[in-house]
Protein backbone atom coordinates (compact mmCIF):
# COMPACT_ATOMS: atom_id res chain seq x y z
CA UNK A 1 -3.98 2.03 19.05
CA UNK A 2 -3.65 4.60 16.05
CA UNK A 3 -2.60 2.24 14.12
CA UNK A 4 -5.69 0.14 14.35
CA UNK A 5 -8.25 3.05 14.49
CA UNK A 6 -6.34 3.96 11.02
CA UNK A 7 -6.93 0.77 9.22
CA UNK A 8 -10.13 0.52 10.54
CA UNK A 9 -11.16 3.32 8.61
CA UNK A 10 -9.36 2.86 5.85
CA UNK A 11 -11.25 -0.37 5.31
CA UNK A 12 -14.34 1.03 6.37
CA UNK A 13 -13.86 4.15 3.38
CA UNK A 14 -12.83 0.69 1.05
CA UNK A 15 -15.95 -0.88 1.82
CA UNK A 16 -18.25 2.52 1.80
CA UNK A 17 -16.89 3.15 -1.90
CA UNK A 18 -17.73 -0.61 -2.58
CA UNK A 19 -21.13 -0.38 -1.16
CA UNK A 20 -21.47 3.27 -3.27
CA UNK A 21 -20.28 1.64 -6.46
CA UNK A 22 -23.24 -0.80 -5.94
CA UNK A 23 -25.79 1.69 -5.27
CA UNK A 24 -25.42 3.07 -8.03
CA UNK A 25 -26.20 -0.10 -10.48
CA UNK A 26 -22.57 -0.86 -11.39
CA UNK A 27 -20.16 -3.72 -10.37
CA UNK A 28 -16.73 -3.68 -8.62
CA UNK A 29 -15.54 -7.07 -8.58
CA UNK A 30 -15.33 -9.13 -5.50
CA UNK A 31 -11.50 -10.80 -5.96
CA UNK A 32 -10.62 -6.81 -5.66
CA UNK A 33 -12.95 -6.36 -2.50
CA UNK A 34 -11.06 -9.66 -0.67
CA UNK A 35 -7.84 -8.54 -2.18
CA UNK A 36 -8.05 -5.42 0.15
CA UNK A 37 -9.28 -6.73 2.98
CA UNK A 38 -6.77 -9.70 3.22
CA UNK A 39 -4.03 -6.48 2.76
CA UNK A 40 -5.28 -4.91 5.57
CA UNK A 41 -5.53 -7.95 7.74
CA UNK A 42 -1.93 -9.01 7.10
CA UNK A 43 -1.49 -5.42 8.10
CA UNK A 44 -3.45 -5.36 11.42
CA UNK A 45 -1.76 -8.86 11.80
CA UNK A 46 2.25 -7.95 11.45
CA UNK A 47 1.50 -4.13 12.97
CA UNK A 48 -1.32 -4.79 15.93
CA UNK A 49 -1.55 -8.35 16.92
CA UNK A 50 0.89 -10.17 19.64
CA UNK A 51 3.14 -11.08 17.18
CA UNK A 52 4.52 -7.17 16.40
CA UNK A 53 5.03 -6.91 20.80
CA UNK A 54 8.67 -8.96 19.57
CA UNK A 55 9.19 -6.88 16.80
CA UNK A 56 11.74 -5.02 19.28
CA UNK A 57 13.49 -7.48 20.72
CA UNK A 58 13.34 -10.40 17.77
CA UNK A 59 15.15 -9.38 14.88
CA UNK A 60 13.48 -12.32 12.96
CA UNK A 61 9.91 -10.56 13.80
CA UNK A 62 10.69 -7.21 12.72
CA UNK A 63 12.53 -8.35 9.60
CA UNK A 64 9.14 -10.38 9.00
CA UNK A 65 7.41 -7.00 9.05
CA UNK A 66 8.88 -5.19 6.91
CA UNK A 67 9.04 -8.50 4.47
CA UNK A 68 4.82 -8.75 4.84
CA UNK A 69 4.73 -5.00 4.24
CA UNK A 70 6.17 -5.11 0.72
CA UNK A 71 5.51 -8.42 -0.57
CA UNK A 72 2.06 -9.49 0.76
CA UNK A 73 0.15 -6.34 2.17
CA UNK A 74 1.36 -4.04 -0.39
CA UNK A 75 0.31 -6.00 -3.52
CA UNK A 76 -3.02 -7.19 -1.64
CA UNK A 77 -3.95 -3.71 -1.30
CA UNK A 78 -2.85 -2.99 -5.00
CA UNK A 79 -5.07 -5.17 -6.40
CA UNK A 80 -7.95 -3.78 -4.17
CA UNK A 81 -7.64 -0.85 -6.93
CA UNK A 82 -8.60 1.64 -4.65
CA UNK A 83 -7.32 4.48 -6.71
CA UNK A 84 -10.01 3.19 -9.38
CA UNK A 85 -12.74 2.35 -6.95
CA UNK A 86 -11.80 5.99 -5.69
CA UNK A 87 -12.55 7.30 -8.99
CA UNK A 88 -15.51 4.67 -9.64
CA UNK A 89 -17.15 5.64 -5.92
CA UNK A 90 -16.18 9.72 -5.70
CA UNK A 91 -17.95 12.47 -6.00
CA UNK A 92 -16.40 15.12 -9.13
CA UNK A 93 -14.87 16.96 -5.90
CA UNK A 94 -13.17 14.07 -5.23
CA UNK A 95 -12.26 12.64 -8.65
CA UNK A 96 -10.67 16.01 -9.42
CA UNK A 97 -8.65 16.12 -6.17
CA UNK A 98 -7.43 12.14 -7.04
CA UNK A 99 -6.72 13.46 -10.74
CA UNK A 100 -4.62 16.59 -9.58
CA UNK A 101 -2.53 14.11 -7.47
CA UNK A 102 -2.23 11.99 -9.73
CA UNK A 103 -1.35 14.30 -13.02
CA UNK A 104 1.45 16.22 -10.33
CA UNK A 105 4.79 16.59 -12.21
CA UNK A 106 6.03 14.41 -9.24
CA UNK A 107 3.58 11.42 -9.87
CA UNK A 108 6.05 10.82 -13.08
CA UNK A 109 8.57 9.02 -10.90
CA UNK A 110 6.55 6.67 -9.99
CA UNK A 111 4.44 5.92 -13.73
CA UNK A 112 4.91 5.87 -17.08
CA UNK A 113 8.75 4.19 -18.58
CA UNK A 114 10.39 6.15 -15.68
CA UNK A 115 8.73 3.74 -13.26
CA UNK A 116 10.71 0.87 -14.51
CA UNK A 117 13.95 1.42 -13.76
CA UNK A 118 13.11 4.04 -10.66
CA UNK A 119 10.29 1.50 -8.65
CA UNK A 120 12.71 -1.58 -8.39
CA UNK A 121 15.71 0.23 -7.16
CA UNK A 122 14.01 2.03 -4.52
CA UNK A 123 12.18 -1.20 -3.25
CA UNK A 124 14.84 -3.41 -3.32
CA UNK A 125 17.71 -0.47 -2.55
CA UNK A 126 15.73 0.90 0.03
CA UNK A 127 15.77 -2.13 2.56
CA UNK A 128 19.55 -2.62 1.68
CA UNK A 129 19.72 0.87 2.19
CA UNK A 130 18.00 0.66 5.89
CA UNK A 131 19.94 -2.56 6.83
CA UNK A 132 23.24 -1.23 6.19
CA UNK A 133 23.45 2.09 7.27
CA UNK A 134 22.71 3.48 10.66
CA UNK A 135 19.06 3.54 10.00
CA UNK A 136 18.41 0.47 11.15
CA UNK A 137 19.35 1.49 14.58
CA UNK A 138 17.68 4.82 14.95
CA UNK A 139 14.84 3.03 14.10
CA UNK A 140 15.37 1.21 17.09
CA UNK A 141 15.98 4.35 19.32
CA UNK A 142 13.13 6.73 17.67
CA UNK A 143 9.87 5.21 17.85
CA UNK A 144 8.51 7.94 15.25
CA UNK A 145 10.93 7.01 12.86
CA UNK A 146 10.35 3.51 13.41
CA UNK A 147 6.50 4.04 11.97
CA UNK A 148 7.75 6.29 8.95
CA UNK A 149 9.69 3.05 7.51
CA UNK A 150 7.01 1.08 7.86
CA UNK A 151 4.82 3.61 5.78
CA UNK A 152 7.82 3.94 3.34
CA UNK A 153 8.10 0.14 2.97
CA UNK A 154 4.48 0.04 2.35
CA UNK A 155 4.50 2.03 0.02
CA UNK A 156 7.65 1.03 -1.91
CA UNK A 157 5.71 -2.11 -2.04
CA UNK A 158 2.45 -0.47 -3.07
CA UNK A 159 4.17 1.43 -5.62
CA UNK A 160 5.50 -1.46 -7.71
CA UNK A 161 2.74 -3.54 -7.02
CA UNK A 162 0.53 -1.18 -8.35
CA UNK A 163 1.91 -0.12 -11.48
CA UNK A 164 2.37 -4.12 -12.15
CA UNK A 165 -1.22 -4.75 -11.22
CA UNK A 166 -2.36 -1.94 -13.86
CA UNK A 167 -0.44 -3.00 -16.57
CA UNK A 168 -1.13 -6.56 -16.37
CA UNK A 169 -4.74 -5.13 -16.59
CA UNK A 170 -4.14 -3.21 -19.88
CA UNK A 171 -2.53 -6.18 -21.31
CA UNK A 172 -5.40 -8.16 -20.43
CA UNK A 173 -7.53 -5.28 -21.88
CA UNK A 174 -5.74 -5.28 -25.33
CA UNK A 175 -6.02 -8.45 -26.06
């Protein structure tokens, strides 16, 4: 049930910044809008519907989660842009607290010529990682943990998607 009260609202702060954006005479394109949306349906679809009640008992299911969560919901939501439409929609509170995150020493891991070599060994290490170690089966045994590698794998996903997604854009800008 958290799990669908969550992306409920994160859709429903998606579409609020959307509907803000517009308000205030400027665009945000509609292939961005869908892109999110279809992200957080394929979430709500491998995580909530009847098809994630096997997820414990068919390895084929669960395997198919973690497979939607980095390679269809994760560059879905990546092309939503929401850091932009964050920074497009925000209020300066808010644009400042986004900026501060996102100009944290830390935030270099995952950006900039670093991100090249660092993003694609931790998503595709990271599920070799979790399928052949013990992981794997205290995620079967801890339900807590369970939830945390599905946020990881999400955001492995995210992670790479996103810094694709932006610099196809700046390519596409430049020329």
């Amino acid at each position: 049930m958290f799990g669908v009260v969550l992306e409920a609202t994160v859709l429903a702060a998606y579409c609020y910044g959307v509907a803000r954006v517009r308000s205030n005479g400027r665009t945000w394109p509609a292939f961005r809008t869908v892109s999110f949306v279809f992200g957080a349906a394929s979430l709500a679809l491998v995580l909530q519907s009847g098809f994630a009640g096997y997820d414990d008992d068919l390895l084929w299911v669960h395997m198919t989660q973690h497979l939607v969560l980095m390679t269809v919901a994760a560059p879905l939501l990546a092309l939503g842009a929401p850091v932009r439409l964050c920074f497009a929609a925000g209020s300066g509170s808010v644009r400042r607290f986004v900026a501060e995150i996102l100009h944290d020493p830390s935030m270099r891991l995952i950006t900039g010529t670093t991100a090249a070599v660092l993003l694609p060994l931790d998503y595709f290490g990271s599920m070799a990682i979790y399928l052949l170690t013990p992981l794997y089966r205290l995620s079967e045994i801890n339900q807590g943990f369970h939830e945390f590698v599905h946020v990881y794998f999400l955001a492995c996903g995210f992670g790479l998607r996103f810094n694709v997604c932006e610099t196809f854009a700046a390519v596409l800008r430049s020329s």
